[in-house]
C-alpha atoms as a PDB file:
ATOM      1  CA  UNK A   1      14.518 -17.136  28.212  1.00  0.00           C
ATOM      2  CA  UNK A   2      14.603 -13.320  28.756  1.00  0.00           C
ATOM      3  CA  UNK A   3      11.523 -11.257  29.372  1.00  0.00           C
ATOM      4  CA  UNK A   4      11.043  -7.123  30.533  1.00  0.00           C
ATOM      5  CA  UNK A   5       8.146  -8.254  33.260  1.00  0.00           C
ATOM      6  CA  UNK A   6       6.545  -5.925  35.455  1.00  0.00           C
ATOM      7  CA  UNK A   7       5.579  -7.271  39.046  1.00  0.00           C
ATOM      8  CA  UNK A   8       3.851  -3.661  39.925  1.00  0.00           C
ATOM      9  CA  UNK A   9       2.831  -0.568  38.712  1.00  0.00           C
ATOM     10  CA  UNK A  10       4.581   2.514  38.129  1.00  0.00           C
ATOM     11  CA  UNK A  11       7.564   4.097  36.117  1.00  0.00           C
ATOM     12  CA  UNK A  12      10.423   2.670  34.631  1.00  0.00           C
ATOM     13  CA  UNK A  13      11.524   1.104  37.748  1.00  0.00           C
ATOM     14  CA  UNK A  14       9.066  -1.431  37.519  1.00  0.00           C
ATOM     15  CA  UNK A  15      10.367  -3.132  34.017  1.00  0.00           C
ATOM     16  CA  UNK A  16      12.464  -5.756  35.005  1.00  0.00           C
ATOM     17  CA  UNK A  17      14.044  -8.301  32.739  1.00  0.00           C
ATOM     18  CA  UNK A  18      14.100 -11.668  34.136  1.00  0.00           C
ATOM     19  CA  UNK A  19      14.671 -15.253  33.076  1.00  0.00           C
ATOM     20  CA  UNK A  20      11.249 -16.119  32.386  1.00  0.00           C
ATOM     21  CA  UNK A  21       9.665 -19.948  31.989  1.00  0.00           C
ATOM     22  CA  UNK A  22       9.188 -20.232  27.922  1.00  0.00           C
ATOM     23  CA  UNK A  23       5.518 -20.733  27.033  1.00  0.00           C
ATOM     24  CA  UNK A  24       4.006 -23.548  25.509  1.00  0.00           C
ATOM     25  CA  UNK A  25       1.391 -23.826  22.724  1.00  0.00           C
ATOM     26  CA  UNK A  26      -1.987 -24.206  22.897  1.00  0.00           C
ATOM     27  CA  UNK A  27      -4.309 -25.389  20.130  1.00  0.00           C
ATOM     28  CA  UNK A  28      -4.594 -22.598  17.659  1.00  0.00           C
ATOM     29  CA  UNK A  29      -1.222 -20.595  19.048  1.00  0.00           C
ATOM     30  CA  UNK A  30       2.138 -20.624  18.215  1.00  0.00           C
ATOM     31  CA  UNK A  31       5.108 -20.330  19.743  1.00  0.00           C
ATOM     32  CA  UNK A  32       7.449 -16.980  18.275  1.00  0.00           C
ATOM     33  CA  UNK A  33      11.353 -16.811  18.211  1.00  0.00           C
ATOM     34  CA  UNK A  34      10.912 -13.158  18.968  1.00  0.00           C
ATOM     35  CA  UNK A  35      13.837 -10.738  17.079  1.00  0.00           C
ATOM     36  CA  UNK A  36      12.142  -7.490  17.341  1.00  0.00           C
ATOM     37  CA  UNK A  37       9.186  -6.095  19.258  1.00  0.00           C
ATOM     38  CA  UNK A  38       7.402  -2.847  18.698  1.00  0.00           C
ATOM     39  CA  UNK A  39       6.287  -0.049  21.557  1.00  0.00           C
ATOM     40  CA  UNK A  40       3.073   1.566  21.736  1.00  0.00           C
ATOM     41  CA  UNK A  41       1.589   4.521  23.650  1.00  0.00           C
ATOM     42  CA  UNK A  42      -0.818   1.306  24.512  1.00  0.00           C
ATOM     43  CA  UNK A  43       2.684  -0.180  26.694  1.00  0.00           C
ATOM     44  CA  UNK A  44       3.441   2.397  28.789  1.00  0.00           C
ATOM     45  CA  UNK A  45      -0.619   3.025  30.110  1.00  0.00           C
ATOM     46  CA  UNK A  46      -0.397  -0.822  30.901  1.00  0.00           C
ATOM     47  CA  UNK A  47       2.962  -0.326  32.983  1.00  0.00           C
ATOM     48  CA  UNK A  48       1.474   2.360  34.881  1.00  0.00           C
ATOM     49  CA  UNK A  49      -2.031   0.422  35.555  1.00  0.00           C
ATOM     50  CA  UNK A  50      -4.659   2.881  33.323  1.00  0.00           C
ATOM     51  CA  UNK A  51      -6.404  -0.064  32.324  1.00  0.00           C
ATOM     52  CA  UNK A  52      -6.969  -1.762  35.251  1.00  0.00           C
ATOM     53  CA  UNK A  53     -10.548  -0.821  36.138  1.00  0.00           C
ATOM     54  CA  UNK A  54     -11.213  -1.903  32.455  1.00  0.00           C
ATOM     55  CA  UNK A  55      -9.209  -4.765  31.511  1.00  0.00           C
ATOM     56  CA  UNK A  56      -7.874  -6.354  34.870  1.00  0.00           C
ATOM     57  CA  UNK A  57      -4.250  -7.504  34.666  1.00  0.00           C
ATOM     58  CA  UNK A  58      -2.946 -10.390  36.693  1.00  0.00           C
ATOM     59  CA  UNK A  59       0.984 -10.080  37.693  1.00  0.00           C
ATOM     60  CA  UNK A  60       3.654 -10.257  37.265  1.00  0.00           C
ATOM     61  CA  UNK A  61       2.910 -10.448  33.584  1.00  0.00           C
ATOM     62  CA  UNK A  62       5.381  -9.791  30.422  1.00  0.00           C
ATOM     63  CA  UNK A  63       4.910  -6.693  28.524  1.00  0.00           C
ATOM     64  CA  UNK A  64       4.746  -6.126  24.962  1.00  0.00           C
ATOM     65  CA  UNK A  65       2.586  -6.708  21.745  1.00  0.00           C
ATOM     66  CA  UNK A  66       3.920  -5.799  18.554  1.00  0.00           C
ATOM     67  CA  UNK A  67       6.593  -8.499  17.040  1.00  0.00           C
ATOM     68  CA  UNK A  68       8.345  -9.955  14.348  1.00  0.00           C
ATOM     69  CA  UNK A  69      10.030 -13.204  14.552  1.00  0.00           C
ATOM     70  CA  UNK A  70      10.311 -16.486  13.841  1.00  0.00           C
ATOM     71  CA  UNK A  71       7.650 -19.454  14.418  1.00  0.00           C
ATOM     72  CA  UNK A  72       9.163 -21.829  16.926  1.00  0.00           C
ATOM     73  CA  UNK A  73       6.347 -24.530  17.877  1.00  0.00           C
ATOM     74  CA  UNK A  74       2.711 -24.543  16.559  1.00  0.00           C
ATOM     75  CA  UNK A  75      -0.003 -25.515  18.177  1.00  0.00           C
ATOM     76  CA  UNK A  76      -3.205 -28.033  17.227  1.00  0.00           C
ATOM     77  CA  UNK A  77      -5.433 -26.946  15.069  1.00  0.00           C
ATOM     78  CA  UNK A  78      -2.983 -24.031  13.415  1.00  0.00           C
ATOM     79  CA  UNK A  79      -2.670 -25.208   9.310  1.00  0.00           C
ATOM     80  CA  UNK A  80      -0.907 -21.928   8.162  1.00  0.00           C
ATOM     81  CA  UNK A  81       1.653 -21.643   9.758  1.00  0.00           C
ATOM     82  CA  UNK A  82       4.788 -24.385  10.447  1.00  0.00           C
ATOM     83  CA  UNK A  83       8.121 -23.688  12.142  1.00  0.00           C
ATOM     84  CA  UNK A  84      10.517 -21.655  10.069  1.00  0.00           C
ATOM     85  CA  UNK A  85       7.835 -19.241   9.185  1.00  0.00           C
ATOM     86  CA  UNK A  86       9.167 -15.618   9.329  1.00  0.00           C
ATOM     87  CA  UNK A  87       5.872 -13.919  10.673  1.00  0.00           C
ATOM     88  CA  UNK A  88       4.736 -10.759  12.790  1.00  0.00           C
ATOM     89  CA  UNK A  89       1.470  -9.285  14.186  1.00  0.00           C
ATOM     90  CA  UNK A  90       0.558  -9.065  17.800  1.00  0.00           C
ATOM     91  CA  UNK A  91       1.124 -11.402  21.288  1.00  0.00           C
ATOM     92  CA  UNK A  92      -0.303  -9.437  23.387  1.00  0.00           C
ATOM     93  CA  UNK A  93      -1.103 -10.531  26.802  1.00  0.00           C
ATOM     94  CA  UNK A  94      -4.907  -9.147  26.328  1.00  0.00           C
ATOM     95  CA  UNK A  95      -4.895 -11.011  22.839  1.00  0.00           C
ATOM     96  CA  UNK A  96      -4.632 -14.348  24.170  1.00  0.00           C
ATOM     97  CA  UNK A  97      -0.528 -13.791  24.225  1.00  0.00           C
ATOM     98  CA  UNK A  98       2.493 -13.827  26.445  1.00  0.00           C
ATOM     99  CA  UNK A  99       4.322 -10.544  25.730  1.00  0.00           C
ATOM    100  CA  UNK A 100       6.567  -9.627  22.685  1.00  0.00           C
ATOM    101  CA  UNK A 101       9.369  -7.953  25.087  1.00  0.00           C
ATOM    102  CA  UNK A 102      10.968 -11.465  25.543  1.00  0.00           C
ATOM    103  CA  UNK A 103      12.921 -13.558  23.565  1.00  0.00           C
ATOM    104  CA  UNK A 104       9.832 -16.169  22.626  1.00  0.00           C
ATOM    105  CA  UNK A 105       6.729 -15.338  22.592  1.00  0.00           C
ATOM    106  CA  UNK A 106       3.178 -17.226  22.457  1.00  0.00           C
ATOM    107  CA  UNK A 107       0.691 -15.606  20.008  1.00  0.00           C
ATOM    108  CA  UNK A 108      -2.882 -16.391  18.674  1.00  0.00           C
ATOM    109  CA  UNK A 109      -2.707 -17.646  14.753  1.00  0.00           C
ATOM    110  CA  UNK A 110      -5.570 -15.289  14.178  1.00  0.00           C
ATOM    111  CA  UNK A 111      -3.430 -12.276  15.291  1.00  0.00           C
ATOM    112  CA  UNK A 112      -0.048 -13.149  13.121  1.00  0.00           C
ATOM    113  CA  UNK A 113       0.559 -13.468   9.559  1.00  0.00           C
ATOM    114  CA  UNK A 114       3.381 -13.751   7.039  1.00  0.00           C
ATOM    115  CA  UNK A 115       5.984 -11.239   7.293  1.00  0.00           C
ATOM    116  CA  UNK A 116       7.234  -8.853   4.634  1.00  0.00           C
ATOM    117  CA  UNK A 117       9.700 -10.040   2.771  1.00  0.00           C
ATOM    118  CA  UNK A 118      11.323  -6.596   1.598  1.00  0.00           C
ATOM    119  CA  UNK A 119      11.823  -5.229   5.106  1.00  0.00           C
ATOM    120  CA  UNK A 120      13.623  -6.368   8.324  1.00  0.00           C
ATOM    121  CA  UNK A 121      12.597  -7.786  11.067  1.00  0.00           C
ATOM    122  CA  UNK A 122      12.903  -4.675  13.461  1.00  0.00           C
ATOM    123  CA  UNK A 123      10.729  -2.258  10.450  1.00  0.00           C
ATOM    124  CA  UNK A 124       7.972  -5.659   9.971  1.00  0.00           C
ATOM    125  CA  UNK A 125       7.717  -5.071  14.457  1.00  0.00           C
ATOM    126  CA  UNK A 126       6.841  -1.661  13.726  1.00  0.00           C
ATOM    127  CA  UNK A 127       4.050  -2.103  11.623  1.00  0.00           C
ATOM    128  CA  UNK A 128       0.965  -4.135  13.632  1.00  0.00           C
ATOM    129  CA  UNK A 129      -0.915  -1.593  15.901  1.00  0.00           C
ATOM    130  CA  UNK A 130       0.177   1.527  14.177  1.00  0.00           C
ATOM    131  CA  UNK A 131      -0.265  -0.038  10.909  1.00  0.00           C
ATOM    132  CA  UNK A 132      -3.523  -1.413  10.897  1.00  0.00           C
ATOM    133  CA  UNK A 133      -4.711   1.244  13.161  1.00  0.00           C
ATOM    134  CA  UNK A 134      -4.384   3.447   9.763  1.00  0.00           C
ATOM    135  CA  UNK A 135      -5.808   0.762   7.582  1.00  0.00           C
ATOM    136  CA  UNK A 136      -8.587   0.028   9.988  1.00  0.00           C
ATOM    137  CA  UNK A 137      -9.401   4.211   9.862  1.00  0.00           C
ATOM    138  CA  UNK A 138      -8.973   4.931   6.257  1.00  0.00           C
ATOM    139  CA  UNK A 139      -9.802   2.249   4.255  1.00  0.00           C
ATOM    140  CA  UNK A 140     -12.307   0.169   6.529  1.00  0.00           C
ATOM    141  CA  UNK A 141     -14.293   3.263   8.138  1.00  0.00           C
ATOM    142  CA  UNK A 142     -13.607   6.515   6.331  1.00  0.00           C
ATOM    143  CA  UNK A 143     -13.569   4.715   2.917  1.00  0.00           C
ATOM    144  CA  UNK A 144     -10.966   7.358   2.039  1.00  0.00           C
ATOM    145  CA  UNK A 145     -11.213   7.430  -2.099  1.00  0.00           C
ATOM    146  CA  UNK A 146      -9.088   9.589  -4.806  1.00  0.00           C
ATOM    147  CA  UNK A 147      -9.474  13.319  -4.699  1.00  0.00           C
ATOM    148  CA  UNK A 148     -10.862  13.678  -1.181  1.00  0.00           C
ATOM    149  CA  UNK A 149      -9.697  15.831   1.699  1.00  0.00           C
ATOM    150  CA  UNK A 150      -8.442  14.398   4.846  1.00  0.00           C
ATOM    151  CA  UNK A 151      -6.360  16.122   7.713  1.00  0.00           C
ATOM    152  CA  UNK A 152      -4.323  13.635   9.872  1.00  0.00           C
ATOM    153  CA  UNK A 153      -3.207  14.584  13.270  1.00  0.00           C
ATOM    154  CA  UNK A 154       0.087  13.954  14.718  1.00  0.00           C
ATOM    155  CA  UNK A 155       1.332  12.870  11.162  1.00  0.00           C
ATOM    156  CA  UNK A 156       4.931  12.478  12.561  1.00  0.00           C
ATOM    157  CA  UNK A 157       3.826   9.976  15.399  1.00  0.00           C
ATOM    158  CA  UNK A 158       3.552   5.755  14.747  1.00  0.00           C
ATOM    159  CA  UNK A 159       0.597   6.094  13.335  1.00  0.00           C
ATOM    160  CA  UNK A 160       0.485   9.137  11.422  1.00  0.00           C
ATOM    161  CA  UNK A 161       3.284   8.617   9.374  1.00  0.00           C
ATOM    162  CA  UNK A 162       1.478   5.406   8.584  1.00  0.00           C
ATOM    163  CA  UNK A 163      -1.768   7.278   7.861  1.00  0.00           C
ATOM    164  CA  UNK A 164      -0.161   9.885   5.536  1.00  0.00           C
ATOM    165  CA  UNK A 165       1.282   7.460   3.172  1.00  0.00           C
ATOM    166  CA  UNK A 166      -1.583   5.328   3.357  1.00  0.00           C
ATOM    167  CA  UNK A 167      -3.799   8.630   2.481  1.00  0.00           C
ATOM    168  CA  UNK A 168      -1.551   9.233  -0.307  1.00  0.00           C
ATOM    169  CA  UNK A 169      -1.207   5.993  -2.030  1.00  0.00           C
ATOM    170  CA  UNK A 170      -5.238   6.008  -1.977  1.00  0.00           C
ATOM    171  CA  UNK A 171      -5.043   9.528  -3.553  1.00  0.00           C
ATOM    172  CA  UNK A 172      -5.875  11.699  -1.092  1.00  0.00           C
ATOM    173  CA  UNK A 173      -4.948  15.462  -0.301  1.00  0.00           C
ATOM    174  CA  UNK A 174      -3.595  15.025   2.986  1.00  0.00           C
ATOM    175  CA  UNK A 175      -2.421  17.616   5.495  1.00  0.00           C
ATOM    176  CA  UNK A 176      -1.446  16.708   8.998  1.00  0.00           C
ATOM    177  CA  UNK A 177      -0.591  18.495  12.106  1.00  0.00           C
ATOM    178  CA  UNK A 178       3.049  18.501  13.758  1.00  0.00           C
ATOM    179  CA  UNK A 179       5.618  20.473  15.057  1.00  0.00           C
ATOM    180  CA  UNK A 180       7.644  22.703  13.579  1.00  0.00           C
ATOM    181  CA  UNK A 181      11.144  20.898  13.757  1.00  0.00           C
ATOM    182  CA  UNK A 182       9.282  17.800  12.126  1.00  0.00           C
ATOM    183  CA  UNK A 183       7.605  19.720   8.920  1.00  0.00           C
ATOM    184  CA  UNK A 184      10.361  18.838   6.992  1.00  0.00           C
ATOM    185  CA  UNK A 185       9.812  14.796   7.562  1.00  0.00           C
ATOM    186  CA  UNK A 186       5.830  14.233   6.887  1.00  0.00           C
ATOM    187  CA  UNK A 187       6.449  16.613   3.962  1.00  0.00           C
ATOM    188  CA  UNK A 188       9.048  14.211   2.522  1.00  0.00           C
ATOM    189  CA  UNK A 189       5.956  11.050   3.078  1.00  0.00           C
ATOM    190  CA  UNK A 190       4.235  12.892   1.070  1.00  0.00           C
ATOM    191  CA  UNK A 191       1.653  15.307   3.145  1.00  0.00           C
ATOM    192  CA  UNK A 192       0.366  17.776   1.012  1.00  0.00           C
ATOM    193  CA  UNK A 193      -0.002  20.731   3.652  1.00  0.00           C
ATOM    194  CA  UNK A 194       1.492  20.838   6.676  1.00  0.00           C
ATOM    195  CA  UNK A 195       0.209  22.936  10.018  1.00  0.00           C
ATOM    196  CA  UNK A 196       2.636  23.984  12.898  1.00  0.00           C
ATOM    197  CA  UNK A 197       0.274  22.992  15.706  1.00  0.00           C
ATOM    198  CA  UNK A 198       1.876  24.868  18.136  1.00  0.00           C
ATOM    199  CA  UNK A 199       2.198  28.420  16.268  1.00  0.00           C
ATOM    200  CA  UNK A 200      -1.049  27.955  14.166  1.00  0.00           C
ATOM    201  CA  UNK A 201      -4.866  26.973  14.184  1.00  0.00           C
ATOM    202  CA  UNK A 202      -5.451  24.106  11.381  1.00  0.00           C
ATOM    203  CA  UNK A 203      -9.605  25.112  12.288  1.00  0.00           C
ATOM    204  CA  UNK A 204      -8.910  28.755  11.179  1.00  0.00           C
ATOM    205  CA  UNK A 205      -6.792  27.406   7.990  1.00  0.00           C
ATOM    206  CA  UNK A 206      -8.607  24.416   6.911  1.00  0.00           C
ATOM    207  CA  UNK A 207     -11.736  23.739   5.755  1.00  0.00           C
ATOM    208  CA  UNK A 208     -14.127  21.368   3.819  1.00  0.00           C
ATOM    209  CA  UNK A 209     -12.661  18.273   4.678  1.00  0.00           C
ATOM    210  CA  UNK A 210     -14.254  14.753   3.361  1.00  0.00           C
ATOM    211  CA  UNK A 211     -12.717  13.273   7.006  1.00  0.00           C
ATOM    212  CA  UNK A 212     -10.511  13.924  10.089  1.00  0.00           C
ATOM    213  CA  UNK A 213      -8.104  10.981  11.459  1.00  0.00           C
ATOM    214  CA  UNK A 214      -7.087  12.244  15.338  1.00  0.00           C
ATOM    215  CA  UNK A 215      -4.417  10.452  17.110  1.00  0.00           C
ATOM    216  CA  UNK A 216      -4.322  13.243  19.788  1.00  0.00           C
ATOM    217  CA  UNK A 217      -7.661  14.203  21.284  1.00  0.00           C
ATOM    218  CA  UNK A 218      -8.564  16.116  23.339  1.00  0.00           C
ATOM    219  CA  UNK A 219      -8.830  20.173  22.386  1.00  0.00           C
ATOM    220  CA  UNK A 220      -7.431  18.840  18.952  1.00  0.00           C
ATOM    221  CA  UNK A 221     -10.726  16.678  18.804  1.00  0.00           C
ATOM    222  CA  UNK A 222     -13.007  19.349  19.168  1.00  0.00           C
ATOM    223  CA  UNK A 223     -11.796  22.035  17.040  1.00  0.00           C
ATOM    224  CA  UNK A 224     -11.875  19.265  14.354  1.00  0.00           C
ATOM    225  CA  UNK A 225     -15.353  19.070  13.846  1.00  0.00           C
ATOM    226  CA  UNK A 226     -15.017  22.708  12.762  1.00  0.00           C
ATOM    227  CA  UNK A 227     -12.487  21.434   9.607  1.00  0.00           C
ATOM    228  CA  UNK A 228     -15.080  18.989   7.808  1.00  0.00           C
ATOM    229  CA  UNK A 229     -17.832  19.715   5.440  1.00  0.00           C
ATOM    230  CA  UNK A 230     -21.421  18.457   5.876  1.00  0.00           C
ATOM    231  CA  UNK A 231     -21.425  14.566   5.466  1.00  0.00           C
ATOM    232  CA  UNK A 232     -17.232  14.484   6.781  1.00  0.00           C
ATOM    233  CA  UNK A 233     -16.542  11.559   9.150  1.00  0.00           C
ATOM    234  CA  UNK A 234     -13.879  12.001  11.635  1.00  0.00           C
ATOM    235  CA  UNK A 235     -12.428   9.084  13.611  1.00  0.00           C
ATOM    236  CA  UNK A 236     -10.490   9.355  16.671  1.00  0.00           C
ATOM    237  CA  UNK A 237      -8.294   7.232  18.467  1.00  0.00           C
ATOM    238  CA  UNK A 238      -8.304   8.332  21.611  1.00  0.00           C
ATOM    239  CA  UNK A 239     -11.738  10.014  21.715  1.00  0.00           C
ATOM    240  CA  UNK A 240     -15.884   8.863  22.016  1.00  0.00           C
ATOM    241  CA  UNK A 241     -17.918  10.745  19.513  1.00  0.00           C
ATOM    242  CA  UNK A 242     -19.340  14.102  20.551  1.00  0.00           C
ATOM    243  CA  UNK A 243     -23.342  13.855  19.815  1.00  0.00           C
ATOM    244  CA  UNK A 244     -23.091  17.741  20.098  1.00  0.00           C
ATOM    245  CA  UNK A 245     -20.625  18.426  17.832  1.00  0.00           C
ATOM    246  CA  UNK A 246     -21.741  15.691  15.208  1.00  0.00           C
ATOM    247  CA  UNK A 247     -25.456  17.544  15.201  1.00  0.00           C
ATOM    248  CA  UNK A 248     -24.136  20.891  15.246  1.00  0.00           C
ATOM    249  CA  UNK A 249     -21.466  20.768  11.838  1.00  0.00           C
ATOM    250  CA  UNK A 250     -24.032  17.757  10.423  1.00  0.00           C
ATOM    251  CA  UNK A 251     -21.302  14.952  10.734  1.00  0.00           C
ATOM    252  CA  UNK A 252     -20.467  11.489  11.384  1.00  0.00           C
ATOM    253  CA  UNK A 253     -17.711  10.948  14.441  1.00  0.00           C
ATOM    254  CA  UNK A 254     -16.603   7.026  15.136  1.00  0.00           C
ATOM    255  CA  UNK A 255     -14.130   6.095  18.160  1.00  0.00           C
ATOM    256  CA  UNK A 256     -12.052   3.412  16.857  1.00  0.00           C
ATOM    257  CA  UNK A 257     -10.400   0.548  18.943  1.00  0.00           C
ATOM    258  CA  UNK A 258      -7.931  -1.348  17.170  1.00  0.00           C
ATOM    259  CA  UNK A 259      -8.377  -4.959  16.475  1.00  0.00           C
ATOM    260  CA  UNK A 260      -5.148  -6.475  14.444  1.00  0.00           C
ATOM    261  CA  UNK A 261      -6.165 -10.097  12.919  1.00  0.00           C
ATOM    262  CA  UNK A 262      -4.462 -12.023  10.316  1.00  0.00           C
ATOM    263  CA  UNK A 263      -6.545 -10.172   7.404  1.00  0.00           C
ATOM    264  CA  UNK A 264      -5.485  -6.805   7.644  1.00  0.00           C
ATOM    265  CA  UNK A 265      -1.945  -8.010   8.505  1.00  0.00           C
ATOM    266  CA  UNK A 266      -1.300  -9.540   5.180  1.00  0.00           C
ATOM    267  CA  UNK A 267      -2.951  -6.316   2.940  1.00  0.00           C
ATOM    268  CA  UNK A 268      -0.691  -4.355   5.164  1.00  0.00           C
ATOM    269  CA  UNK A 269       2.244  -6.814   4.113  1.00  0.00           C
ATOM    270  CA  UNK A 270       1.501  -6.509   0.517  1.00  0.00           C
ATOM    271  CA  UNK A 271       1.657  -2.560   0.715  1.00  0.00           C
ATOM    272  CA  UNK A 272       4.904  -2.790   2.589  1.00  0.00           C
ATOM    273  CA  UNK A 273       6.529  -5.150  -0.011  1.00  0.00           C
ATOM    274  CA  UNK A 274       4.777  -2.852  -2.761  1.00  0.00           C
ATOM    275  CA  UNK A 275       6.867   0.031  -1.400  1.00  0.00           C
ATOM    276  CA  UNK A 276       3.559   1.842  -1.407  1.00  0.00           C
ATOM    277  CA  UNK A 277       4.524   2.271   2.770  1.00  0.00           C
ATOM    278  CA  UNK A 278       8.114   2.546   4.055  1.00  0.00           C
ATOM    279  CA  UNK A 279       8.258   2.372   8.386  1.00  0.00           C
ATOM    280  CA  UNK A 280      10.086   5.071  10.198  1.00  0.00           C
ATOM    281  CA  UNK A 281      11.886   3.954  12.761  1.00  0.00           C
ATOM    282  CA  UNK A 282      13.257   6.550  15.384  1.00  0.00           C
ATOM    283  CA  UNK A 283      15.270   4.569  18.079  1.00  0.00           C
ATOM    284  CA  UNK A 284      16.573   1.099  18.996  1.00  0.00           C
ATOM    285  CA  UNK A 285      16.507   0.101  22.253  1.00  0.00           C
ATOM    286  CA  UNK A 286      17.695  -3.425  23.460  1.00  0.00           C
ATOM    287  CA  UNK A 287      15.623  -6.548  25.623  1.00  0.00           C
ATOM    288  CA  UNK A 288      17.555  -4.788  28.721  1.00  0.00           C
ATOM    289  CA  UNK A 289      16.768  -1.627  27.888  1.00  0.00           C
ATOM    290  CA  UNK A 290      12.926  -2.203  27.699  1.00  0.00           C
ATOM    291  CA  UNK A 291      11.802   0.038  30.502  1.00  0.00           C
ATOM    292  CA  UNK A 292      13.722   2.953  28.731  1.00  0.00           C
ATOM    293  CA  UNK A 293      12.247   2.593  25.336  1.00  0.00           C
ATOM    294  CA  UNK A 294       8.708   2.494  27.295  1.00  0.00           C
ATOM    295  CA  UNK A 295       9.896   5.846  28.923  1.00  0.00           C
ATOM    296  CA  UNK A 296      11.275   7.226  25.440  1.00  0.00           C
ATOM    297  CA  UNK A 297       7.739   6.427  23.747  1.00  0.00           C
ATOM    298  CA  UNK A 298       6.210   8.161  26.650  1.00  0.00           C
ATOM    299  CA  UNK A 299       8.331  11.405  26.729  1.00  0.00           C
ATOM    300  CA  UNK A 300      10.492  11.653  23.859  1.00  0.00           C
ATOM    301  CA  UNK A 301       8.201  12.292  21.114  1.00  0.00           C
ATOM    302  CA  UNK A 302       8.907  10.167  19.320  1.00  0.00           C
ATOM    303  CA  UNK A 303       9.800  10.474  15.132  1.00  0.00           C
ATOM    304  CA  UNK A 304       7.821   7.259  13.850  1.00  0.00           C
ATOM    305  CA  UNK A 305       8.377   3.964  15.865  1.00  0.00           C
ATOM    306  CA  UNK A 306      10.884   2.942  18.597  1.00  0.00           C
ATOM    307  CA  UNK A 307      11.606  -0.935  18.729  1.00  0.00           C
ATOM    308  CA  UNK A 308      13.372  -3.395  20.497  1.00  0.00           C
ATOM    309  CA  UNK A 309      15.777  -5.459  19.200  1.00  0.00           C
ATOM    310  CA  UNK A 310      15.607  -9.018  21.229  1.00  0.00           C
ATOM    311  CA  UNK A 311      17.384 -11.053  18.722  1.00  0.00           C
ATOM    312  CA  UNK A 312      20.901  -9.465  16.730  1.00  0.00           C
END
C-alpha cells in the first residue's frame, strides 16, 4: 500500500510516498480503507520536528490523522464496528494509529465513529480535529447558550468556520476576525460582525463579550482579554492562560488540547447530517501530492480545510 512517510525532519522534501507494509489489527483497533484524509496545522509542526522534546517520534513514521474511509479488518474486543462500516475520526500515530496519509490505515475504536451519511467522504475527513476542536470549546467549556456574545478568531481557518456555525446554531452573536478578501465568506456562515484584522482593532470595537475562542495567539491572545466582560471565559488553542490578565479584567482563560473520541464524533455527525454545519473545503491535493498540501496548509492560508484524496 501507499503511504506519504517522512524518514527526517524538515520541509516538503522530506514527505515521501512509499509502498508501505499494511498494518494489522490489534485488539480494540481497526483496520481503515482510507479514501480521504484531512491536514492540520498539527501535520506540518510534526514534519518539521516541534514536538519532539514533547512527544518523541520514532522514524520513519507515516503522517496524517484526520480520515474517512472504510473499515477493512477489526480487531478483538471492537463490537461496534464490522467491515463495511463507512466511518471517520482520527489514526493518528500519537493516538495509538498508523497515519491517515496512506491508503489503509490502523485506528483506535475509541477515536472513530460512524460517518455522516449526507456528506462525502473527502467533507466527513475534514471534520475530526477542527470539528471537535469547536465542539470541545463551545459547548463542553464555554457552555456557549442563546443570546450570548462570543468573538471567534480566524473564523475563515478549519476551525473557525466550524466555530461560527457551531456559535450560530447554539444562538449566539458571533463576530470573528479575518481578512479582508475573506469577509465576504464567514459572513455568508453566518457571523454576525466581522473585523478586518489587519486594518482594524476588534479590542477598540468590541466589547462585553460572554467568551473569546482564539485559534491564533499570540498578540491576538492578549488584546482579547480586553473584549470580555467580568465573568467572560476565553479559550485558546494555541495559548496557556495568562494569570495576569485573568486577575486584571476578572476572567476565566482555559488552554484547550484537543482530544477526538468516539462521543463527540457522533454529536458532530448528527449536526453534519442535520445541515446545522456544512465543511468548507479549500483544496484537493492527491496521496502523491501529500508534502504539498502540508506546505499549502502551512503557507497558503488556507479558506476552510485542504484534504487528500487517497481513494477516487
Amino acid at each position: 500500500m501507499k503511504a506519504a512517510q517522512i524518514s527526517e525532519f524538515g520541509g516538503n522534501e522530506v514527505v515521501q510516498v512509499y509502498n508501505a507494509t499494511k498494518p494489522n489489527p490489534g485488539a480494540g483497533k481497526v483496520i481503515v480503507r482510507v479514501h480521504a484524509a484531512g491536514v492540520n496545522p498539527f501535520d506540518w509542526k510534526i514534519r518539521q520536528g516541534h514536538y519532539q522534546k514533547t512527544m518523541p517520534l520514532r522514524l520513519p513514521m507515516t503522517l496524517g490523522g484526520d480520515f474517512s474511509g472504510v473499515v477493512e479488518e477489526v480487531g478483538s474486543g471492537v463490537s461496534n464496528f464490522r467491515k463495511g462500516d463507512e466511518v471517520f475520526g482520527t489514526a493518528s500515530v500519537l493516538g495509538g494509529g498508523s497515519g491517515s496519509f496512506a491508503e489503509m490505515a490502523l485506528a483506535d475504536s475509541k477515536t472513530i465513529a460512524h460517518k455522516p451519511k449526507n456528506v462525502s467522504h473527502e467533507e466527513a475527513a475534514a471534520l475530526p480535529v477542527a470539528g471537535i476542536s469547536a465542539w470541545q470549546a463551545l459547548v463542553e467549556t464555554i457552555n456557549l447558550s442563546k443570546g450570548q456574545k462570543i468573538l471567534i478568531h480566524g473564523g475563515a481557518g478549519g476551525i473557525g468556520t466550524f466555530a461560527i456555525q457551531l456559535a450560530k446554531h447554539l444562538g449566539a452573536h458571533v463576530a470573528t476576525t479575518v481578512r479582508e478578501k475573506d469577509k465576504h465568506f464567514v459572513k455568508n456562515l453566518g457571523a454576525d460582525e466581522v473585523i478586518d484584522y489587519e486594518n482594524q482593532s476588534f479590542d477598540d470595537i468590541l466589547k462585553d463579550y460572554d467568551a473569546v475562542f482564539d485559534t491564533v495567539g499570540g498578540e491576538t491572545y492578549a488584546k482579547s482579554f480586553r473584549v470580555l466582560k467580568k465573568g467572560g471565559i476565553i479559550v485558546s488553542m494555541l495559548e496557556q492562560p495568562r494569570q495576569d490578565l485573568m486577575k486584571e479584567h476578572g476572567v476565566r482563560a482555559v488552554a484547550q488540547f484537543t482530544q477526538v473520541n468516539g462521543e463527540r464524533l457522533s454529536k458532530l455527525a448528527e449536526l453534519v447530517d442535520r445541515h446545522a454545519i456544512r465543511v468548507q473545503i479549500d483544496k484537493k491535493f492527491s496521496l502523491d501530492k501529500a508534502g504539498e498540501a502540508l506546505m499549502y496548509q502551512q503557507e497558503g492560508h488556507p479558506i476552510g480545510k485542504v484534504i487528500i484524496s487517497v481513494r477516487k
